[in-house]
C-alpha atoms as a PDB file:
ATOM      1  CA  UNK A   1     -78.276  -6.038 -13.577  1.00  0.00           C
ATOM      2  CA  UNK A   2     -75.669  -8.737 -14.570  1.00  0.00           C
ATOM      3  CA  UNK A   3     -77.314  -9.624 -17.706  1.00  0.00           C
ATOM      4  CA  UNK A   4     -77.324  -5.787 -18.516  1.00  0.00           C
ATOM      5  CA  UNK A   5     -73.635  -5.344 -17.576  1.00  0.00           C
ATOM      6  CA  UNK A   6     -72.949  -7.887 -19.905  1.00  0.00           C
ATOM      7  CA  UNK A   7     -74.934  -6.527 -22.560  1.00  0.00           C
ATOM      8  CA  UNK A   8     -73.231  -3.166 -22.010  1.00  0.00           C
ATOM      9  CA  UNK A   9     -69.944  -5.295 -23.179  1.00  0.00           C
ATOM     10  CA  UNK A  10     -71.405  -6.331 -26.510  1.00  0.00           C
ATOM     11  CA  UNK A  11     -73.251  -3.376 -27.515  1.00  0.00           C
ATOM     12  CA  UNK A  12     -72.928  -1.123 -30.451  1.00  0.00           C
ATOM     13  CA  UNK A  13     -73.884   2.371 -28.252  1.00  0.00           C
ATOM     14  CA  UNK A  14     -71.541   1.980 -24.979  1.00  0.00           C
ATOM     15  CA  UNK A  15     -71.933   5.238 -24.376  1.00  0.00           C
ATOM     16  CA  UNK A  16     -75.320   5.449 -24.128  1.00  0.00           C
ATOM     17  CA  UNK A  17     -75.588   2.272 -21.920  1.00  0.00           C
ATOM     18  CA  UNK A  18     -72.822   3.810 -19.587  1.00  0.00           C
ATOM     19  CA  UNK A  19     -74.359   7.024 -18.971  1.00  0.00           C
ATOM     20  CA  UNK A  20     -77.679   4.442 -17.796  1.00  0.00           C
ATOM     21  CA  UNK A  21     -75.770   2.283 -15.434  1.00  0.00           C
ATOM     22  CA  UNK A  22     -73.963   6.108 -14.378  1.00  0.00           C
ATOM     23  CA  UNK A  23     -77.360   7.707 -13.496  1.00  0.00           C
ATOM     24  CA  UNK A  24     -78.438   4.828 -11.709  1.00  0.00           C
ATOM     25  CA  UNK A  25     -75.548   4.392  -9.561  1.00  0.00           C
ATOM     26  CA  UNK A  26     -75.740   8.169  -9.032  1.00  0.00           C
ATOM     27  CA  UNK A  27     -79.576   7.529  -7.812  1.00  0.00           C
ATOM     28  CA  UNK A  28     -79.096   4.857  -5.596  1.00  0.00           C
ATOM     29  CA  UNK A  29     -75.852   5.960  -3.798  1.00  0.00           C
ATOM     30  CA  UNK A  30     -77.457   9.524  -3.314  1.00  0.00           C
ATOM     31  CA  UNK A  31     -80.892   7.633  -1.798  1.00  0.00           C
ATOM     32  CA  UNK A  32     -79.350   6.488   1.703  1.00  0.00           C
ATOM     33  CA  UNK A  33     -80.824   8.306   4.632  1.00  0.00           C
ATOM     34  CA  UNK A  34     -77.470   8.579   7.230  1.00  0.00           C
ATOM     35  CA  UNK A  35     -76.939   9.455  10.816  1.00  0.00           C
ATOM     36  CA  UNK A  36     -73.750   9.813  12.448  1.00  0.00           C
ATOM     37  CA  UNK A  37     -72.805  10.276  16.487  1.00  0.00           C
ATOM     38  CA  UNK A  38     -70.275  10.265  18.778  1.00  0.00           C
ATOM     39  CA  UNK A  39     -71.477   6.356  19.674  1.00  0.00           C
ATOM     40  CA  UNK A  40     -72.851   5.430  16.316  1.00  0.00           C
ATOM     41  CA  UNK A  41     -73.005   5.392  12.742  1.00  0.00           C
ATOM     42  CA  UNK A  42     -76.179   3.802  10.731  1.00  0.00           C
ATOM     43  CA  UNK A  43     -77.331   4.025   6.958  1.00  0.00           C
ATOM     44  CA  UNK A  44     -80.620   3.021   5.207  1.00  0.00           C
ATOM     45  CA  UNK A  45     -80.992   2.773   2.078  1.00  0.00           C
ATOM     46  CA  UNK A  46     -84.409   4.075   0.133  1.00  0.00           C
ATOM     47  CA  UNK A  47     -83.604   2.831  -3.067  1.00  0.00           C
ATOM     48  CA  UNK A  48     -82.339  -0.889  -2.654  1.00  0.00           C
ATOM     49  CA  UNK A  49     -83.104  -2.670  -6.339  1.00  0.00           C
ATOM     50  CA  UNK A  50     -82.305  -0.870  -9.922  1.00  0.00           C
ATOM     51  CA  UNK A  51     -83.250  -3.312 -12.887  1.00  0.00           C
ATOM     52  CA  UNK A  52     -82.909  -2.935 -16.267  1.00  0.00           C
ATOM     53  CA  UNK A  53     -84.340  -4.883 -19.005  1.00  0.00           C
ATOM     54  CA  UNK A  54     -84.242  -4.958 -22.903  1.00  0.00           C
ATOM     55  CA  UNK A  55     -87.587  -4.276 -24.234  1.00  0.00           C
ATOM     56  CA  UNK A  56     -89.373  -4.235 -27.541  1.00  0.00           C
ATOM     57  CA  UNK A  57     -87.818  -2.620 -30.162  1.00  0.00           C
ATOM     58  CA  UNK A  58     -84.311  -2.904 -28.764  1.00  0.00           C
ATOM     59  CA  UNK A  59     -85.171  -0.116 -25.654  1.00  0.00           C
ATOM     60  CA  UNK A  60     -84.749  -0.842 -22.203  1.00  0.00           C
ATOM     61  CA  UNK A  61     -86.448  -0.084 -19.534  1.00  0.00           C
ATOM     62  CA  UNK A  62     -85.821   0.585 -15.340  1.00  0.00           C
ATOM     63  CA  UNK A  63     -87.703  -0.238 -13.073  1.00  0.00           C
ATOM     64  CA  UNK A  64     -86.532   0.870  -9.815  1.00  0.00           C
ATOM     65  CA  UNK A  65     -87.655  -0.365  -6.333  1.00  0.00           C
ATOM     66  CA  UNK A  66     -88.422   2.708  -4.338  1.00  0.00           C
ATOM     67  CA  UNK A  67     -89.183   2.679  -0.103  1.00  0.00           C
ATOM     68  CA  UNK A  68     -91.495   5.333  -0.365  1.00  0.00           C
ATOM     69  CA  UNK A  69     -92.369   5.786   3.318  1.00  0.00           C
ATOM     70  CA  UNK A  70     -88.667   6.371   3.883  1.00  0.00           C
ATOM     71  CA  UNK A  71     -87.981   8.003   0.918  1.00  0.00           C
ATOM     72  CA  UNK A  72     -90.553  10.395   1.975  1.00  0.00           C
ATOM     73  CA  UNK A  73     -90.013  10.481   5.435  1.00  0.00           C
ATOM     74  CA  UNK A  74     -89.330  13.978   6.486  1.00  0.00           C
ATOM     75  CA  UNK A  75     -87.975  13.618   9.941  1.00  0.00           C
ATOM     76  CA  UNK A  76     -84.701  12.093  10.792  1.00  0.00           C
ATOM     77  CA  UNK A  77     -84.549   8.698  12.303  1.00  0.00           C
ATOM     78  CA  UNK A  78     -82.773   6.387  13.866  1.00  0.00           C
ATOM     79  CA  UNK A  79     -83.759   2.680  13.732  1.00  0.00           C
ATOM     80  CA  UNK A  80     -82.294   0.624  16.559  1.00  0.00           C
ATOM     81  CA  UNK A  81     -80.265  -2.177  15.757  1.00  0.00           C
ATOM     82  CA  UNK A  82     -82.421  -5.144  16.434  1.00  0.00           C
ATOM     83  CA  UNK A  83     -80.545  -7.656  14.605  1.00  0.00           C
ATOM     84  CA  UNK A  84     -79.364  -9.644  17.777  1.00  0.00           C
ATOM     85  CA  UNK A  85     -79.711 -12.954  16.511  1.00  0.00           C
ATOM     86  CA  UNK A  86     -80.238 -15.150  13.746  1.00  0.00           C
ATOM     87  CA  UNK A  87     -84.222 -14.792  12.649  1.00  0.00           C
ATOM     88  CA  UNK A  88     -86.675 -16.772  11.674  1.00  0.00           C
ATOM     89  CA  UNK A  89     -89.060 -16.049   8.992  1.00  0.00           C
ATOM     90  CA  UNK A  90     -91.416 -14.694  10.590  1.00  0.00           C
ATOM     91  CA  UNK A  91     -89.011 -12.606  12.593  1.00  0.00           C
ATOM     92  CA  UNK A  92     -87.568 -10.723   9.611  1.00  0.00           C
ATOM     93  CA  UNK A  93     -91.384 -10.587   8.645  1.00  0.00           C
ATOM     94  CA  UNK A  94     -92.336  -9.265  11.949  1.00  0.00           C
ATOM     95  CA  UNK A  95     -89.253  -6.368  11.970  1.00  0.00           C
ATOM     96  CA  UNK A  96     -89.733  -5.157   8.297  1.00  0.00           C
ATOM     97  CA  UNK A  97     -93.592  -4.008   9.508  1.00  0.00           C
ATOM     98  CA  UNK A  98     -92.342  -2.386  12.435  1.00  0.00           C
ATOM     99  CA  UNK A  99     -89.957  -0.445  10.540  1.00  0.00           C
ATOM    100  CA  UNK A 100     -92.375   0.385   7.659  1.00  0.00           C
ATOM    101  CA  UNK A 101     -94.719   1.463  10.228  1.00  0.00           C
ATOM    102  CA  UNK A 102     -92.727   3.348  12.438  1.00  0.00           C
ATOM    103  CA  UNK A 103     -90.765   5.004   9.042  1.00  0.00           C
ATOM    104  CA  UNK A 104     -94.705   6.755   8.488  1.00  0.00           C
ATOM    105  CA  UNK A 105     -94.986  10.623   8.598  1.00  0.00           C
ATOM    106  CA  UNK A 106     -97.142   9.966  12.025  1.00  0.00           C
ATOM    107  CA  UNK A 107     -96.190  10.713  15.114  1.00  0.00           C
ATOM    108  CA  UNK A 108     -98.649   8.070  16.652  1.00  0.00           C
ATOM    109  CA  UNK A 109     -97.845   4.616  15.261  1.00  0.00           C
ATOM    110  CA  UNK A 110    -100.941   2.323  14.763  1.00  0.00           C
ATOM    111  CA  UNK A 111     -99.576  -1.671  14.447  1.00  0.00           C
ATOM    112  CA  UNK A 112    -102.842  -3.458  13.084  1.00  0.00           C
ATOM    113  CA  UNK A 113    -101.865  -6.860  14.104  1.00  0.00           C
ATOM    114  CA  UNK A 114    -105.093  -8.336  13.204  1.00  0.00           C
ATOM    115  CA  UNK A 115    -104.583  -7.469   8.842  1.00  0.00           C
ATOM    116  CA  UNK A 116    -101.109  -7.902   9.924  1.00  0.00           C
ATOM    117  CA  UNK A 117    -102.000 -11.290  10.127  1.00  0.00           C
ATOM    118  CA  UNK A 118    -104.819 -11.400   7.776  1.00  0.00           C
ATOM    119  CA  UNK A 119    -102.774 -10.339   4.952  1.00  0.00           C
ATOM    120  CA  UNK A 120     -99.705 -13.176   6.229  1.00  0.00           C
ATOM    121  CA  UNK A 121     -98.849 -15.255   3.151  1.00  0.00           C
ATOM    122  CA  UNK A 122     -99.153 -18.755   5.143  1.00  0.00           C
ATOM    123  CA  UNK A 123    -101.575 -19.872   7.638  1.00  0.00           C
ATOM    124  CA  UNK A 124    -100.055 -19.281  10.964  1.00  0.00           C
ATOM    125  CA  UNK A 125    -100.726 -21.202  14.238  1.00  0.00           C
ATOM    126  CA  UNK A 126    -101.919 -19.813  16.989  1.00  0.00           C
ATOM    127  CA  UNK A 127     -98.071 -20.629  19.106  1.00  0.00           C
ATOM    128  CA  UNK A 128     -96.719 -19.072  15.783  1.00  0.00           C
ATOM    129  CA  UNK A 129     -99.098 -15.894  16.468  1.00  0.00           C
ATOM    130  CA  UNK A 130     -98.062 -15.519  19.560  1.00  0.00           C
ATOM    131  CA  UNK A 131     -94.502 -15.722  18.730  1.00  0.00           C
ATOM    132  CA  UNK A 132     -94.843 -13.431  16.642  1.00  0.00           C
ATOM    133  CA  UNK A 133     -97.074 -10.824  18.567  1.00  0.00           C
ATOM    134  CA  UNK A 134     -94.293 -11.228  21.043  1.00  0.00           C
ATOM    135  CA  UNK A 135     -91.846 -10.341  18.542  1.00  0.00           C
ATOM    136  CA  UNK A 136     -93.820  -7.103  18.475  1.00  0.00           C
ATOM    137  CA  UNK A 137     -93.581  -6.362  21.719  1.00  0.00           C
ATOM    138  CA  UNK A 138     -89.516  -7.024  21.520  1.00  0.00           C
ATOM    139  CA  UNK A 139     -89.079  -4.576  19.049  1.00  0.00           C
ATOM    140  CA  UNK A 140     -90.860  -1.829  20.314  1.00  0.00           C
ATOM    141  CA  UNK A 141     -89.235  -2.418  23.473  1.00  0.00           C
ATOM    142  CA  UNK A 142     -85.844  -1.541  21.850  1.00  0.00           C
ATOM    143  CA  UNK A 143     -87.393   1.287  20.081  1.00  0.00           C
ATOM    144  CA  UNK A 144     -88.005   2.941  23.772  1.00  0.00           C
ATOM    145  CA  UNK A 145     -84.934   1.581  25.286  1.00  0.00           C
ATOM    146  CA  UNK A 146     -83.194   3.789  22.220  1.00  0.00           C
ATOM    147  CA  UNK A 147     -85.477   6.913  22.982  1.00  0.00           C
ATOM    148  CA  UNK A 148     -87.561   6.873  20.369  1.00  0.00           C
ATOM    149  CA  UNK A 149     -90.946   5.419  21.141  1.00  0.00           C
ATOM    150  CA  UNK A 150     -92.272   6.676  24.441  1.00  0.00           C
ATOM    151  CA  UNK A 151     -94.240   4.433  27.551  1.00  0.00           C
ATOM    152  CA  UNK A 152     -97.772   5.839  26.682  1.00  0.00           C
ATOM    153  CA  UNK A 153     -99.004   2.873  24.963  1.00  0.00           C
ATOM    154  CA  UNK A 154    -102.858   2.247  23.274  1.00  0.00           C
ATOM    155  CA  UNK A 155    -104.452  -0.815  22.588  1.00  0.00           C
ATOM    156  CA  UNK A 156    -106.713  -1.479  19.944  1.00  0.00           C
ATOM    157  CA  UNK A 157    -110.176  -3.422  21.147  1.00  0.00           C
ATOM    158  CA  UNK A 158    -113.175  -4.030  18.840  1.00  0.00           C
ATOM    159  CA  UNK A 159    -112.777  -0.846  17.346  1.00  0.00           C
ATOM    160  CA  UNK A 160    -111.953   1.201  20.107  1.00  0.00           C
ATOM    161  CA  UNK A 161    -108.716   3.002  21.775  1.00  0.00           C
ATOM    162  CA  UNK A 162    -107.505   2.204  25.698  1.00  0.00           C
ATOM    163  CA  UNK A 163    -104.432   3.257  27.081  1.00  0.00           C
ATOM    164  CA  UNK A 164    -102.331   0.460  28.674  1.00  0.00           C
ATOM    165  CA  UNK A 165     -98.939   0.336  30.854  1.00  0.00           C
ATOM    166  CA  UNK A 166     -97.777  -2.925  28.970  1.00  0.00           C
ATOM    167  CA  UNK A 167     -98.409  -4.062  25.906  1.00  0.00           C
ATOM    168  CA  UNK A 168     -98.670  -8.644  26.047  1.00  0.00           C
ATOM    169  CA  UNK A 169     -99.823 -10.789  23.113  1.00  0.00           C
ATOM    170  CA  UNK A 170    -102.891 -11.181  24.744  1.00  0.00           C
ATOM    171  CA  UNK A 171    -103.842  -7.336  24.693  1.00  0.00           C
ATOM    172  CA  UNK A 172    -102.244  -6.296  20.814  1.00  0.00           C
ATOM    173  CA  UNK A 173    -104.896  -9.105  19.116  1.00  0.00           C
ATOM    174  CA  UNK A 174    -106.295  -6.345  17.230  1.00  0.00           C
ATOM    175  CA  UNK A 175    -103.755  -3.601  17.138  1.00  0.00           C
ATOM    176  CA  UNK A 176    -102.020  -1.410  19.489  1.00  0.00           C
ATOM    177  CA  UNK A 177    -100.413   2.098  18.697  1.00  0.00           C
ATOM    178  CA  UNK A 178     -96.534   3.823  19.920  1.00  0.00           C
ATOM    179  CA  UNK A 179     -95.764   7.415  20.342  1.00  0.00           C
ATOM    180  CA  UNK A 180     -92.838   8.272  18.356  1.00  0.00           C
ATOM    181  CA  UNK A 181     -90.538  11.048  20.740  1.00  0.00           C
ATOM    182  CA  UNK A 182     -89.670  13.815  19.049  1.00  0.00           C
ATOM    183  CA  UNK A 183     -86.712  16.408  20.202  1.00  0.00           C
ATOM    184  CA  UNK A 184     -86.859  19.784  19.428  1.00  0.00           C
END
């Protein structure tokens, strides 16, 4: 976007260019999902990267970074703040999956740790998977201590569904699945 902005500055058709940089400040600042309470105010926004890039033939072209699952998301949501501390990594790793998966149109929310894993960009250890698995479990347990993720927890074994009190590291190996609460 900087090198555009300063292309706008030497460019025959400014008007042109502004009306581009005009419509996609207009998209992104109408693309934040917003909730607002007596006790809290939160925003998240769908549309978090414009770019713009000069082309062939002196046209440009936008390519804009779109959350789909939120942007499509048809509910209203709030999403705990669970930024308590600096993270690692694979912390920030960890919470962006939790809040892609819990941002899905389902009300039951299937975490497949296993191709969670299986799809990680680095070989892991198995203290690191753990870590990490806990992580899991942290997060979710703010998503119920906020309301919206109820106790009746499913755990994913070879294949099959159980239902479970507590989810632990040991028990979410494969995958484990959330309730989201809905109020009517």
């Amino acid at each position: 976007m900087k090198d555009f902005l300063e292309y706008q500055k030497k460019s025959n058709n400014y008007y042109q260019l502004k009306k581009l940089i005009e419509f996609f400040d207009e998209l992104q600042t109408n693309s934040l999902i917003k909730f607002f309470s007596d006790k809290e105010y939160r925003s998240l926004v769908t549309i978090p990267e414009v770019a713009l890039t000069k082309g062939k033939q002196n046209c440009w072209v936008g390519k804009v970074w779109i959350s789909e699952e939120l942007f499509r998301y048809s509910h209203p949501f709030i999403l705990p703040n669970l930024i308590t501390k600096k993270l690692t990594k694979h912390e920030v790793e960890v919470q962006f999956k939790v809040i892609q998966v819990f941002s899905s149109v389902n009300i039951a929310k299937t975490f497949w740790i296993k191709d969670f894993f299986e799809d990680y960009s680095v070989k892991l250890t198995n203290q690191q998977k753990t870590k990490m698995k806990n992580y899991f479990i942290e997060c979710l347990q703010q998503y119920k201590e906020h309301g919206l993720v109820d106790g009746n927890y499913k755990i994913i074994s070879k294949g099959k569904v159980y239902s479970t009190k507590k989810l632990t590291s040991k028990v979410i190996s494969e995958g484990f699945i959330v309730y989201e609460k809905l109020y009517v």
